[in-house]
C-alpha atoms as a PDB file:
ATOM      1  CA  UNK A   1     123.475 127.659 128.799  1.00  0.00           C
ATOM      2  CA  UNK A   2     121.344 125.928 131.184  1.00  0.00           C
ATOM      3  CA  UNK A   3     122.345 124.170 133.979  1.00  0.00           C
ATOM      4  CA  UNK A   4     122.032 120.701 134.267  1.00  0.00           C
ATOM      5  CA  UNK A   5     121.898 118.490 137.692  1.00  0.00           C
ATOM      6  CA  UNK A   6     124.827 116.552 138.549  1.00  0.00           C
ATOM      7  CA  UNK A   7     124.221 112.727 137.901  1.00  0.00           C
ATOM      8  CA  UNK A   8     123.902 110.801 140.452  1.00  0.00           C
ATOM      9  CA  UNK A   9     126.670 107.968 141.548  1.00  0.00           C
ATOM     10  CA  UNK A  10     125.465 104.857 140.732  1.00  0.00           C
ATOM     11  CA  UNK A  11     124.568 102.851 143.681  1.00  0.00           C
ATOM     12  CA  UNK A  12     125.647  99.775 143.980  1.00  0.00           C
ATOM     13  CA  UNK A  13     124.182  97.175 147.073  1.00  0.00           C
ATOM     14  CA  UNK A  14     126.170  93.873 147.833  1.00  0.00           C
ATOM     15  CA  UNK A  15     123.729  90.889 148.097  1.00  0.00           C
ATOM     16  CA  UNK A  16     123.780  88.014 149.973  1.00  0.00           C
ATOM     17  CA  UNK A  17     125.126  85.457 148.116  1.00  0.00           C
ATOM     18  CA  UNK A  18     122.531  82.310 147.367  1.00  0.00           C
ATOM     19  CA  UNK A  19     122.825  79.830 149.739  1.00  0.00           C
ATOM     20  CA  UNK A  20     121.804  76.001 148.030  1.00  0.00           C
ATOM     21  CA  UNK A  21     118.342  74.667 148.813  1.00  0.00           C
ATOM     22  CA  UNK A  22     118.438  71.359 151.171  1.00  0.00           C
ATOM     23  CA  UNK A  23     121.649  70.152 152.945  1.00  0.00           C
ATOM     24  CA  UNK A  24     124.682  68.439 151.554  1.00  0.00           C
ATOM     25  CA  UNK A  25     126.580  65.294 151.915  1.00  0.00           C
ATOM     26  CA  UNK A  26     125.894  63.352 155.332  1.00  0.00           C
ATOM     27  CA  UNK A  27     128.843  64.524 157.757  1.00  0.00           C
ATOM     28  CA  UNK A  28     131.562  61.636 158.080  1.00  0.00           C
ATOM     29  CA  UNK A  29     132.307  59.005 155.530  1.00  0.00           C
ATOM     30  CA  UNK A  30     130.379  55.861 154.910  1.00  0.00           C
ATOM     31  CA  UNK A  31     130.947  54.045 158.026  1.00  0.00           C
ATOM     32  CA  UNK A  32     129.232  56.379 159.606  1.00  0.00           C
ATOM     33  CA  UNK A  33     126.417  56.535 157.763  1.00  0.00           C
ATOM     34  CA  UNK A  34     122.565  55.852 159.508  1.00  0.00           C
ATOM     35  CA  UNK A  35     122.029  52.035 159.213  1.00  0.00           C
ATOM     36  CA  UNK A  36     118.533  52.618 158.323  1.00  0.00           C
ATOM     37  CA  UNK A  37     116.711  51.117 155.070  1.00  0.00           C
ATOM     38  CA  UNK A  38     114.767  54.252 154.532  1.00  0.00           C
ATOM     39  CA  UNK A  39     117.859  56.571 153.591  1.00  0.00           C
ATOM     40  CA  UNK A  40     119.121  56.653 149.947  1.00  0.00           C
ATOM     41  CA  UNK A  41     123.174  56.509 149.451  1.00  0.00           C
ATOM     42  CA  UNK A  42     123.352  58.413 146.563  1.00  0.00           C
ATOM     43  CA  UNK A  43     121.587  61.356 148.990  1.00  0.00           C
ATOM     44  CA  UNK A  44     124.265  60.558 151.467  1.00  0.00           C
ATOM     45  CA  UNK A  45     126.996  61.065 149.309  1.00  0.00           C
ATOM     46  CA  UNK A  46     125.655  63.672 147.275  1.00  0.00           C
ATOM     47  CA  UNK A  47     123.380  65.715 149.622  1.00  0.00           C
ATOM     48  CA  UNK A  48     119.532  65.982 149.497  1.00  0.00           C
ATOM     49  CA  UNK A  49     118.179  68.975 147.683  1.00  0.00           C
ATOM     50  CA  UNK A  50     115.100  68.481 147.459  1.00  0.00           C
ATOM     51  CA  UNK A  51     111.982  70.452 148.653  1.00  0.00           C
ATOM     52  CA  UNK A  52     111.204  67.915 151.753  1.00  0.00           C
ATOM     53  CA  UNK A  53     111.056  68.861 155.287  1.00  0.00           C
ATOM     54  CA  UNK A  54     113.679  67.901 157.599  1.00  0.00           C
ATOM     55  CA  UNK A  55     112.406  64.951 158.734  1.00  0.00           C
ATOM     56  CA  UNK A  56     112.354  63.204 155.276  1.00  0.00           C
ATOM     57  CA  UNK A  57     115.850  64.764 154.244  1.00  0.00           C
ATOM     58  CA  UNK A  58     118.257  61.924 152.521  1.00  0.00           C
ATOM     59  CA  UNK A  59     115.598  59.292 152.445  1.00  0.00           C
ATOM     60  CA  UNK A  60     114.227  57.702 150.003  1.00  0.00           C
ATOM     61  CA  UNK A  61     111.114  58.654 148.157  1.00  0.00           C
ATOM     62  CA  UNK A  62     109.209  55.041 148.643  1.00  0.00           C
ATOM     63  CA  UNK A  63     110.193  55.682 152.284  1.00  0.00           C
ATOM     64  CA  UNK A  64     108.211  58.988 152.233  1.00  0.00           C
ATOM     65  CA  UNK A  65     105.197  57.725 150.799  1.00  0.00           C
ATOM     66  CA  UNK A  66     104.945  55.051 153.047  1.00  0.00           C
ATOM     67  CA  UNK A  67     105.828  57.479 156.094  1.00  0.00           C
ATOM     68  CA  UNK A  68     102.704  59.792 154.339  1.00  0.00           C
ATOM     69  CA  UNK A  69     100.427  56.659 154.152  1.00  0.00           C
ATOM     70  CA  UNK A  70     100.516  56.226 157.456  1.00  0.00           C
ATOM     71  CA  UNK A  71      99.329  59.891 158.775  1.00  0.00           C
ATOM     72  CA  UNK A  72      97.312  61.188 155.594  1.00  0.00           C
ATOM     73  CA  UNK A  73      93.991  62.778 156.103  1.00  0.00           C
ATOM     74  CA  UNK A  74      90.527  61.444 155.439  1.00  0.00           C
ATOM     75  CA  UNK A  75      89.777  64.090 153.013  1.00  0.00           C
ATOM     76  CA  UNK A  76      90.354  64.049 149.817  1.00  0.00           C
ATOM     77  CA  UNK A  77      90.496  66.624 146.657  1.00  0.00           C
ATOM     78  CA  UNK A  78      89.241  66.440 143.146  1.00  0.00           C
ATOM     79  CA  UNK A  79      89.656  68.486 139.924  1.00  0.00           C
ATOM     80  CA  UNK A  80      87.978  69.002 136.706  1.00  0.00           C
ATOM     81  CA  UNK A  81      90.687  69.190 134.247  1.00  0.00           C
ATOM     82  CA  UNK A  82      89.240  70.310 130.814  1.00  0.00           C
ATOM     83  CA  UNK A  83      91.167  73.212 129.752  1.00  0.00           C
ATOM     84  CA  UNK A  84      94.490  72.073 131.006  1.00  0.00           C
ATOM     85  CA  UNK A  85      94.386  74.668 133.805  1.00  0.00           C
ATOM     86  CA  UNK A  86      97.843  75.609 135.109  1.00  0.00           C
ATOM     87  CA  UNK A  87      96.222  75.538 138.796  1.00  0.00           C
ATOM     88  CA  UNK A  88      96.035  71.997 138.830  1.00  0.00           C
ATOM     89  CA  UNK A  89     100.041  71.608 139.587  1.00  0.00           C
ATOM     90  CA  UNK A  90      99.134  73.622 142.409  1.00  0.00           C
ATOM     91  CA  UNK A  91      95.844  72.700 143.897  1.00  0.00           C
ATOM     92  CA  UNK A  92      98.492  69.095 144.134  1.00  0.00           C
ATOM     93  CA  UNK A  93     100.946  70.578 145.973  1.00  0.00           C
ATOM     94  CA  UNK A  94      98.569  72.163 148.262  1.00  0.00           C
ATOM     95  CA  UNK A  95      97.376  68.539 148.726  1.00  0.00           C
ATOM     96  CA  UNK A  96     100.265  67.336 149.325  1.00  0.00           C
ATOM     97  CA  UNK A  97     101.130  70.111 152.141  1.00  0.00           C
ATOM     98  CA  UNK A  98      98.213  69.492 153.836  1.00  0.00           C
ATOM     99  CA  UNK A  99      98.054  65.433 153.861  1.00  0.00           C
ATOM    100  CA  UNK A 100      95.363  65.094 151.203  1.00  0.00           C
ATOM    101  CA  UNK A 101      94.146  61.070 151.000  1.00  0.00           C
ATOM    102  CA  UNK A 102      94.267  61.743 147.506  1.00  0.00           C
ATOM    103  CA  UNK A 103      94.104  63.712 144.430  1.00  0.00           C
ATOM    104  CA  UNK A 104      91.507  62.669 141.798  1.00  0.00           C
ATOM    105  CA  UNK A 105      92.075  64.315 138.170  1.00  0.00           C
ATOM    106  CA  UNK A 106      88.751  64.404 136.201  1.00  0.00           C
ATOM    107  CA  UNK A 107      88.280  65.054 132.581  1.00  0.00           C
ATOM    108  CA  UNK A 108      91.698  64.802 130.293  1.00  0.00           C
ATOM    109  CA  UNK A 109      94.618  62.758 131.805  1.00  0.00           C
ATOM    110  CA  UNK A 110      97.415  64.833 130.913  1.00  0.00           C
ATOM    111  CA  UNK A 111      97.830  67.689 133.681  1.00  0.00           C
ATOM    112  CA  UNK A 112      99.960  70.552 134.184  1.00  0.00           C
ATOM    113  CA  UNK A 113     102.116  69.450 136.677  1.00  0.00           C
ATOM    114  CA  UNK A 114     104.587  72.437 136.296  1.00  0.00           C
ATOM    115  CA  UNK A 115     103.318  73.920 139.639  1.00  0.00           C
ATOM    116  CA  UNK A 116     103.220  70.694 141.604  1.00  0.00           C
ATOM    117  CA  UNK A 117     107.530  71.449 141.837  1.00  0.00           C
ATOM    118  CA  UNK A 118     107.382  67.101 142.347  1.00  0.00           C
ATOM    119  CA  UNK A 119     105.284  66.839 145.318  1.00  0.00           C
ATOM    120  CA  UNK A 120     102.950  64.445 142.734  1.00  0.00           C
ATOM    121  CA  UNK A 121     105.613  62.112 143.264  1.00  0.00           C
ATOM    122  CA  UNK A 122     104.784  62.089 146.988  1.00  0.00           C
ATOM    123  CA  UNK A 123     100.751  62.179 146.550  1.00  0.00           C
ATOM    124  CA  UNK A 124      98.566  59.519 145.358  1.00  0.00           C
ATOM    125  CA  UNK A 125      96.543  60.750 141.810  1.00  0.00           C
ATOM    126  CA  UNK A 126      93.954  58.928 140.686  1.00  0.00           C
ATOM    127  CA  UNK A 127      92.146  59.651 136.980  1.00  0.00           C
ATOM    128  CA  UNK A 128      88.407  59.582 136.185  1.00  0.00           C
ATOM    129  CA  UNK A 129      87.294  59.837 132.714  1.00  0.00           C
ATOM    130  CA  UNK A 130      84.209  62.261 133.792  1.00  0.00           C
ATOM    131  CA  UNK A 131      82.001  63.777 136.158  1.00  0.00           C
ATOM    132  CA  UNK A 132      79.909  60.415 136.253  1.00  0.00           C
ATOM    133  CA  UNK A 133      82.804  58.080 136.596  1.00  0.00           C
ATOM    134  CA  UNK A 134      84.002  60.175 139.588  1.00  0.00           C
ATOM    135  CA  UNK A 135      80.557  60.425 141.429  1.00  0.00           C
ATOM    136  CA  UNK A 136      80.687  56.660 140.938  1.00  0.00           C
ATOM    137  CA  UNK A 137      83.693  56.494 142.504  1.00  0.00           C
ATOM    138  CA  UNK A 138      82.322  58.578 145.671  1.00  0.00           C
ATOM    139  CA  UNK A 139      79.585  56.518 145.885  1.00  0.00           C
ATOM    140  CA  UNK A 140      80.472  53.322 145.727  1.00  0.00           C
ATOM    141  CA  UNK A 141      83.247  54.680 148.277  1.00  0.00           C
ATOM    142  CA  UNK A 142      80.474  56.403 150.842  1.00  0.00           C
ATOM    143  CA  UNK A 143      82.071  59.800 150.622  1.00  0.00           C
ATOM    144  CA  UNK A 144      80.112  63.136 150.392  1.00  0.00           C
ATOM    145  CA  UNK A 145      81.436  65.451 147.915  1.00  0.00           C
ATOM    146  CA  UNK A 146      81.509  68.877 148.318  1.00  0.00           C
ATOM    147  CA  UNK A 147      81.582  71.572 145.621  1.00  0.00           C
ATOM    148  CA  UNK A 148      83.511  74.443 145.786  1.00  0.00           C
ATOM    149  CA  UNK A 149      81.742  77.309 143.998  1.00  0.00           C
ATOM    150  CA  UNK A 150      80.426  80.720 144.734  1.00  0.00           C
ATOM    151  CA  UNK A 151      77.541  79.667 142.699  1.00  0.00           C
ATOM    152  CA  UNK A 152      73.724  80.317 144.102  1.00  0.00           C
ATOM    153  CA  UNK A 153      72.646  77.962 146.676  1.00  0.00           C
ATOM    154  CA  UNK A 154      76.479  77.476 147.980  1.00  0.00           C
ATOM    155  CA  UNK A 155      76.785  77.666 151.877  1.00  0.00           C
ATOM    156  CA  UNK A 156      79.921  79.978 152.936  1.00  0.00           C
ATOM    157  CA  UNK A 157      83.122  77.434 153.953  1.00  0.00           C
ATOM    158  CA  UNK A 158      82.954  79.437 157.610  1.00  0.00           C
ATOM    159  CA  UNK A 159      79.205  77.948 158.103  1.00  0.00           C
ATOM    160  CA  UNK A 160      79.469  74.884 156.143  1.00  0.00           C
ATOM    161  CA  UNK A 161      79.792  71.414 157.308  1.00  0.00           C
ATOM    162  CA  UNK A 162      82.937  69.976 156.204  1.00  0.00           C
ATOM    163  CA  UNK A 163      82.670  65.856 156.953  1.00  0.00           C
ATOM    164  CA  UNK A 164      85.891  64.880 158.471  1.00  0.00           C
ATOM    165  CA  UNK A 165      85.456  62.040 155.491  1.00  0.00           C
ATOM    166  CA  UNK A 166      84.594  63.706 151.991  1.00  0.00           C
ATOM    167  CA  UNK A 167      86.120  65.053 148.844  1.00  0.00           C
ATOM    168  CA  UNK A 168      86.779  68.553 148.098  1.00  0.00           C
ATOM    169  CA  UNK A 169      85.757  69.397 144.211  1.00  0.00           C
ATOM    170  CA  UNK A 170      87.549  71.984 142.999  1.00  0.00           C
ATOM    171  CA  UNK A 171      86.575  73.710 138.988  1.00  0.00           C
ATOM    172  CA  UNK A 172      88.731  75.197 136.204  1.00  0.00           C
ATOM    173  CA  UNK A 173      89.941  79.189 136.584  1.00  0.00           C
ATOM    174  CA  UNK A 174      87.401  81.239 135.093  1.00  0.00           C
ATOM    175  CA  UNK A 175      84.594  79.181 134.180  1.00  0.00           C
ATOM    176  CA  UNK A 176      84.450  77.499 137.156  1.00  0.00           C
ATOM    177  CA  UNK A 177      82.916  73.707 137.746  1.00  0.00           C
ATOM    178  CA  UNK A 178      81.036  72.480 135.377  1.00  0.00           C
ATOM    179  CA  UNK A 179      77.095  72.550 135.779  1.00  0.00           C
ATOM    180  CA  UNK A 180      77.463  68.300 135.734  1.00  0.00           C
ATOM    181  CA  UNK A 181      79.529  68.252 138.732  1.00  0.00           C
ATOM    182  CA  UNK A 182      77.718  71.254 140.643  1.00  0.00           C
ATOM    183  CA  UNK A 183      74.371  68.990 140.274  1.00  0.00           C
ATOM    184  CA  UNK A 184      76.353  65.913 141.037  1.00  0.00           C
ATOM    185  CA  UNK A 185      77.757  67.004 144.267  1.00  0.00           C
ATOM    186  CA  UNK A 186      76.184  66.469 147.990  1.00  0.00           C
ATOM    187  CA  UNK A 187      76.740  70.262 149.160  1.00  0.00           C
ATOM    188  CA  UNK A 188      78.117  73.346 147.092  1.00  0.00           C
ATOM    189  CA  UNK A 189      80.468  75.468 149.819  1.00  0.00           C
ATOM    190  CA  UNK A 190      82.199  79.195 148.620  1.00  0.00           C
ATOM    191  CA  UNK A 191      85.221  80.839 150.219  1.00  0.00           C
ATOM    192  CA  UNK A 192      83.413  84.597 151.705  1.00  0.00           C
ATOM    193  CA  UNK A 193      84.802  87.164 150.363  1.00  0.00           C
ATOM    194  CA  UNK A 194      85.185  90.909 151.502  1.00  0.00           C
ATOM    195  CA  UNK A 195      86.089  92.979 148.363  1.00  0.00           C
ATOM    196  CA  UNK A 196      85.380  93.896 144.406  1.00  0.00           C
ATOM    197  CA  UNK A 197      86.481  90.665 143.039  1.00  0.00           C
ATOM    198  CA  UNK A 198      83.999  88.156 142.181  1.00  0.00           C
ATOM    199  CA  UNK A 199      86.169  84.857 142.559  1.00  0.00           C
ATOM    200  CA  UNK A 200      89.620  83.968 143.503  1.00  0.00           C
ATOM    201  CA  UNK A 201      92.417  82.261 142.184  1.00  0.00           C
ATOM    202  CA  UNK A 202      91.730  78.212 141.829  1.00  0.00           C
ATOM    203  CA  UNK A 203      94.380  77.039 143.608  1.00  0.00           C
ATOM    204  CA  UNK A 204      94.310  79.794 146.421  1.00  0.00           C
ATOM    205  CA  UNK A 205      90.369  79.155 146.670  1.00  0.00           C
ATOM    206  CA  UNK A 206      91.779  75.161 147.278  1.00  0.00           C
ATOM    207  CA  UNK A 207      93.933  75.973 149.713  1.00  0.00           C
ATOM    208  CA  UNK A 208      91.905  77.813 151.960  1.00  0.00           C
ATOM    209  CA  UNK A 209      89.481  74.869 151.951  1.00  0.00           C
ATOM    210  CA  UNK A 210      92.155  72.512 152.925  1.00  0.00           C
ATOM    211  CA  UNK A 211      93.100  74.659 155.297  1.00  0.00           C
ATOM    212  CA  UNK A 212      89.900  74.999 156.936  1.00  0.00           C
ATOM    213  CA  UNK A 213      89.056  71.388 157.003  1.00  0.00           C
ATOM    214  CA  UNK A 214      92.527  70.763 159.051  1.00  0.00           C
ATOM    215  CA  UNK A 215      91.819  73.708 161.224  1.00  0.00           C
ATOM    216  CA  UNK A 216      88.377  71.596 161.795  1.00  0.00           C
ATOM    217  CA  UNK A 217      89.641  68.116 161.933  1.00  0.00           C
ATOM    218  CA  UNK A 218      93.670  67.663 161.605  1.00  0.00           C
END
């Protein structure tokens, strides 16, 4: 007979319980509710959950845009969607987070929105058939635009001169921009990297560029 270790007791942890995203119903009844155009009643009576900063919490969602209109950035950020890359939902709500003038979808119409969680509601998105319709676009606006790409030639983001006016042009995951809109494009900037990898993740690769240009300009 061989002897066998005791089993342990099962371990059991007590979690927090889940507290609700957002806040609820405005304290008080309706009388006391803000006399103020740019809060919604239903969000008063109901409470606001959604994923807004405090600032913009019951109002309404034509309230926030305009309130965004009035302090968005001069930069703005443009995708090639071909392959209906998954990134794009979040290269938007990375635009959105750091006060993008505006998002500019290139390629197919239909995007993948899942990883926007909404903020597309909140952003302006324009569509360009192609490449060429988008340069156009740039052009006839007078703003650079500025490849993202750790493709040869491309200056690294840390030494590269990021126009406080320009669009940022962002590729698919994996292959990349396409060679139409690397050759259309008024600079080609990378992100420097420091291990094996040879590229990084779309929409991470986006943010850090939006985050540079606002540690540069916002």
């Amino acid at each position: 007979m061989t002897d066998t270790a005791p089993e342990s007791p099962e371990v059991i942890t007590e979690r927090e319980p889940e507290l609700p995203v957002g806040v609820g119903p405005w304290p008080g009844g309706a009388d006391e509710w803000p006399a103020d155009s740019r809060y919604d009643p239903e969000l008063l009576a109901h409470g606001d959950r959604r994923n807004v900063i405090d600032r913009y919490r019951y109002w309404t969602m034509a309230a926030i845009v305009a309130d965004l209109d009035e302090h968005r950035h001069p930069f703005h950020v443009a995708i090639e969607n071909w392959q209906h890359d998954m990134n794009i939902g979040s290269i938007v709500r990375s635009a959105n987070a750091f006060g993008a003038a505006e998002v500019h979808i290139i390629g197919k119409r239909r995007w993948n929105r899942r990883g926007a969680m909404v903020t597309d509601r909140y952003q302006h998105v324009r569509h360009h058939e192609d490449v060429a319709a988008f340069t156009a676009w740039a052009m006839d606006a007078g703003i650079p635009v500025l490849a993202i790409d750790n493709v040869d030639g491309s200056v690294p983001v840390d030494r590269a001169d990021l126009p406080q006016r320009c669009v940022l042009l962002f590729g698919q995951e994996g292959p990349g921009l396409s060679p139409e809109a690397v050759a259309a494009a008024d600079a080609v900037v990378e992100i420097t990297q420091y291990g094996s990898t040879r590229s990084i993740n779309a929409s991470a690769a986006a943010a850090v560029v939006m985050y540079e240009w606002c540690r540069r300009w916002a």
